[in-house]
Protein backbone atom coordinates (compact mmCIF):
# COMPACT_ATOMS: atom_id res chain seq x y z
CA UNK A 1 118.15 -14.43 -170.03
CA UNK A 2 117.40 -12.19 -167.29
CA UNK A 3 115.20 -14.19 -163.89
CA UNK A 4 112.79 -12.57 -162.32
CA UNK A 5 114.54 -11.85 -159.47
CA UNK A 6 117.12 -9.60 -161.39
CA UNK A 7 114.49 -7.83 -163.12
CA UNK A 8 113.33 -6.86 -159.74
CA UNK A 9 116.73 -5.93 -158.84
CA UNK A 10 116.92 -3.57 -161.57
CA UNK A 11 113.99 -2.12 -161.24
CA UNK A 12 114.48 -1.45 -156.70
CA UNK A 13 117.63 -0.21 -157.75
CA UNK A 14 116.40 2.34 -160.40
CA UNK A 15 113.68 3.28 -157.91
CA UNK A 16 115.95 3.95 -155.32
CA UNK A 17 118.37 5.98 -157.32
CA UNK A 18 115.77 7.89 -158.85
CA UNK A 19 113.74 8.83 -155.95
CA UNK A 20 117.84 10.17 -154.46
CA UNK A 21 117.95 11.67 -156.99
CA UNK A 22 116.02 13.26 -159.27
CA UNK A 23 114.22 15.72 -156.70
CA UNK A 24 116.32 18.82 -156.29
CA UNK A 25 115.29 18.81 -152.71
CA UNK A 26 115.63 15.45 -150.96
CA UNK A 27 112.86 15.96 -148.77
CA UNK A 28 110.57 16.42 -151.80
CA UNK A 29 108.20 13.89 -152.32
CA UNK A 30 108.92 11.41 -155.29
CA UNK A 31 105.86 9.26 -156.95
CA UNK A 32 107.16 6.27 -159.48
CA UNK A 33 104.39 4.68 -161.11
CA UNK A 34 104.79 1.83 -163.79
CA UNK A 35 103.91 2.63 -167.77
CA UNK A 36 102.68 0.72 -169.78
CA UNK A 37 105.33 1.36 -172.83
CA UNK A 38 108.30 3.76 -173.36
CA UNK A 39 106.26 5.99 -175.58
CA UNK A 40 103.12 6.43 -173.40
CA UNK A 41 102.46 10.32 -172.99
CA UNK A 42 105.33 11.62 -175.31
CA UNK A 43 104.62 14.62 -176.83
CA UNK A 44 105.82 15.57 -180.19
CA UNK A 45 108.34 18.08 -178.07
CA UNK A 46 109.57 15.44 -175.67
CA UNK A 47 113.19 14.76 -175.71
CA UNK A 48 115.14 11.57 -173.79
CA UNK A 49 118.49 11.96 -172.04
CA UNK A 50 120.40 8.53 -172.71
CA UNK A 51 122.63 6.55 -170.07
CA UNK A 52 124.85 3.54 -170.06
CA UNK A 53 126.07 1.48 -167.70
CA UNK A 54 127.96 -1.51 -169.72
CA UNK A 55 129.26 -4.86 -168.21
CA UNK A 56 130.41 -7.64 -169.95
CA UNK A 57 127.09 -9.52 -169.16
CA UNK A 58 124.64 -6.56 -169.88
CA UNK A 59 124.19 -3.29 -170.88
CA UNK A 60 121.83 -0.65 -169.38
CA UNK A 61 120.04 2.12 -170.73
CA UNK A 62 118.46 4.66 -168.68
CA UNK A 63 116.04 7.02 -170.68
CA UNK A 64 114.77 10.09 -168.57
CA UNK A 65 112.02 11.48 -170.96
CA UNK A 66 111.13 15.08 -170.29
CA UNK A 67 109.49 17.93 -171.49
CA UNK A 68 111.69 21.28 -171.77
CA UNK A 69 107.99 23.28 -170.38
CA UNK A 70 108.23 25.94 -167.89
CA UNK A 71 107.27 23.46 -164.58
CA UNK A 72 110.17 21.27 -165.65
CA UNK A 73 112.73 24.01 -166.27
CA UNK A 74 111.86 26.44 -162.92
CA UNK A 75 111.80 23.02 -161.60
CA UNK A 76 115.41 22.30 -162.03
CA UNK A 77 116.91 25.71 -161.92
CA UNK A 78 115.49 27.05 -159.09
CA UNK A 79 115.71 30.60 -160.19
CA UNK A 80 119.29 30.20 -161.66
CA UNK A 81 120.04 32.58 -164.53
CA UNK A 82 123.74 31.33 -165.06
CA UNK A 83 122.89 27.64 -165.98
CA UNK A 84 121.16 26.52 -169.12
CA UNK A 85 118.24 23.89 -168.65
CA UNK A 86 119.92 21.33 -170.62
CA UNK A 87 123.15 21.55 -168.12
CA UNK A 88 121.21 21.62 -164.93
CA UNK A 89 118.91 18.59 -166.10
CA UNK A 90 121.46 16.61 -167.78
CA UNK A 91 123.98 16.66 -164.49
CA UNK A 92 120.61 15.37 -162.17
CA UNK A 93 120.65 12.57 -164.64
CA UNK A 94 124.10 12.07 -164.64
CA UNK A 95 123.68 11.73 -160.58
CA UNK A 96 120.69 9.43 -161.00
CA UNK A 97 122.68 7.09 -163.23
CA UNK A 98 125.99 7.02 -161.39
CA UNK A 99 123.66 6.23 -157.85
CA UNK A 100 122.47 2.89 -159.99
CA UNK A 101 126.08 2.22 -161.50
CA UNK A 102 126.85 2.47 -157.56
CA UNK A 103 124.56 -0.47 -156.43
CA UNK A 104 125.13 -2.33 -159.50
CA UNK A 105 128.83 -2.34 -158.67
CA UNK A 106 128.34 -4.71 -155.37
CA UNK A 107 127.25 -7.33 -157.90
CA UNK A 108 128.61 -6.56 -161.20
CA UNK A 109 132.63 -5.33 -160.38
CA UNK A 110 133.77 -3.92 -164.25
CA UNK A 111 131.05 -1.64 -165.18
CA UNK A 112 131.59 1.40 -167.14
CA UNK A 113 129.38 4.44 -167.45
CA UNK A 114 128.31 6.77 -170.88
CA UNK A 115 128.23 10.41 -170.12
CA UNK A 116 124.66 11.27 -171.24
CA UNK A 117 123.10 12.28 -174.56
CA UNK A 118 119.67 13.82 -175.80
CA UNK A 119 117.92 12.73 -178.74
CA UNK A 120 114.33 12.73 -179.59
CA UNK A 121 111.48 10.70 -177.98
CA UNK A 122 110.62 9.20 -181.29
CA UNK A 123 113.77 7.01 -180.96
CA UNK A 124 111.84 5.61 -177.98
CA UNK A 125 109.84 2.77 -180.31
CA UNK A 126 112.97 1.51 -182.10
CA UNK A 127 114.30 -0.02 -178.22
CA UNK A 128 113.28 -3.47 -179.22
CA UNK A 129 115.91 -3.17 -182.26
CA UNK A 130 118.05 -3.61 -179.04
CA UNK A 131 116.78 -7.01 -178.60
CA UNK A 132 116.30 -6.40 -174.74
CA UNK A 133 116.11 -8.77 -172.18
CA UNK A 134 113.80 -6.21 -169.83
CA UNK A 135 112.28 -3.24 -171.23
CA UNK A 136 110.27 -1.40 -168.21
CA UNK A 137 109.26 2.39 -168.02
CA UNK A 138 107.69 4.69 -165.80
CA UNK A 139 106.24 8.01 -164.27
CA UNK A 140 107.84 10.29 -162.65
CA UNK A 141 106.34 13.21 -160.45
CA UNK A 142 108.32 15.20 -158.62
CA UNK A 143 106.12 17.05 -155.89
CA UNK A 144 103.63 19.15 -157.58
CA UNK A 145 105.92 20.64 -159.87
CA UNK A 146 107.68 18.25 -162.53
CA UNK A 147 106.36 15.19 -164.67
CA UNK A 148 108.99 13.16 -165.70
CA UNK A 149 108.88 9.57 -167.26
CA UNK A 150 111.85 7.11 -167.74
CA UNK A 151 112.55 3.65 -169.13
CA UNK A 152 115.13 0.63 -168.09
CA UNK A 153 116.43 -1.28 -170.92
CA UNK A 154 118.84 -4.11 -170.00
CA UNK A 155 120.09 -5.96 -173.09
CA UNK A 156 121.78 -9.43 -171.77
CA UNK A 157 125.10 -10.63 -173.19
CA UNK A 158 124.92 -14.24 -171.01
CA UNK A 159 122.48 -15.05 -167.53
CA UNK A 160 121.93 -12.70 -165.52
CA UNK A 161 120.07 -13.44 -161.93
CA UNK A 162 121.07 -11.28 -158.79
CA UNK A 163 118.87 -10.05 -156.15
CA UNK A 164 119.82 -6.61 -154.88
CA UNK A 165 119.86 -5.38 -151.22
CA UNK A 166 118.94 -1.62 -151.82
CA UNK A 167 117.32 -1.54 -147.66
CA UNK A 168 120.51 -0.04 -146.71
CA UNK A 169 120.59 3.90 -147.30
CA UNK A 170 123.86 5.63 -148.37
CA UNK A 171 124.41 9.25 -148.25
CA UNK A 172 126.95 10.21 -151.11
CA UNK A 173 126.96 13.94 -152.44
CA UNK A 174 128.34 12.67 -155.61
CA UNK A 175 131.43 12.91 -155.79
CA UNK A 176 133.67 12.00 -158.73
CA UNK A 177 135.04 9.02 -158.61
CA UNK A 178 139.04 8.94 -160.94
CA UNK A 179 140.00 5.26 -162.14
């Protein structure tokens, strides 16, 4: 059983996290607006990048759904030739998903973290196979120039009820942290 008030938690701290940083400019506005279900605007093109973050009480997925189109892509290379899409996009992810595993750490001390994985959207219905506890997705727009979505999917292993201070602001540049 997840409370209210650590669904809430979940979903500041993916909120906060995302809006970090998914922009490649962090002055860039950021607009998160609820969905309502993981699927909603897929197109038969659009691929998910898959995250964990595992505890012994829960595990998270975080599903950034995207669109490999032009907007996304010039989006998130900026004009850089060297780097594929796919590496680019998948290490903003990566960033987005270690900033959560970061807050979730204050509460939750033994988390571990996937390195992330694309599959197809159509996966997207089979979640509930999961037999989540919260299941909660969203849009993403990123200035005038990218349209992302995303989903939280918490699956709980025993209670779970925290509430999350994510007022406080940290700067991190992400660096990599060696256990």
């Amino acid at each position: 059983m997840i409370t209210a008030q650590a669904k809430d938690s979940f979903e500041r701290i993916f909120r906060k996290a995302a809006q970090a940083r998914l922009p490649v400019d962090s002055s860039e506005h950021c607009e998160i607006v609820p969905l309502a279900d993981a699927g909603e605007g897929a197109t038969k093109n659009t691929q998910v990048v898959v995250l964990t973050i595992s505890s012994i009480v829960f595990r998270l997925l975080l599903i950034l759904h995207f669109d490999e189109d032009d907007s996304t892509r010039a989006y998130y290379l900026q004009g850089d030739l060297e780097r594929s899409f796919q590496e680019a996009f998948l290490e903003i992810c990566n960033l987005c998903c270690g900033a959560m595993n970061q807050e979730l750490l204050h509460y939750f001390p033994d988390l571990g973290m996937s390195t992330p994985y694309v599959l197809s959207a159509r996966c997207l219905p089979h979640l509930h196979e999961l037999k989540p506890g919260l299941v909660q997705s969203y849009s993403i727009r990123l200035g005038d120039a990218a349209q992302l979505a995303a989903t939280i999917c918490v699956c709980a292993y025993a209670p779970i009820d925290f509430v999350a201070d994510t007022s406080a602001i940290e700067e991190t540049s992400g660096e990599l942290e060696l256990f």
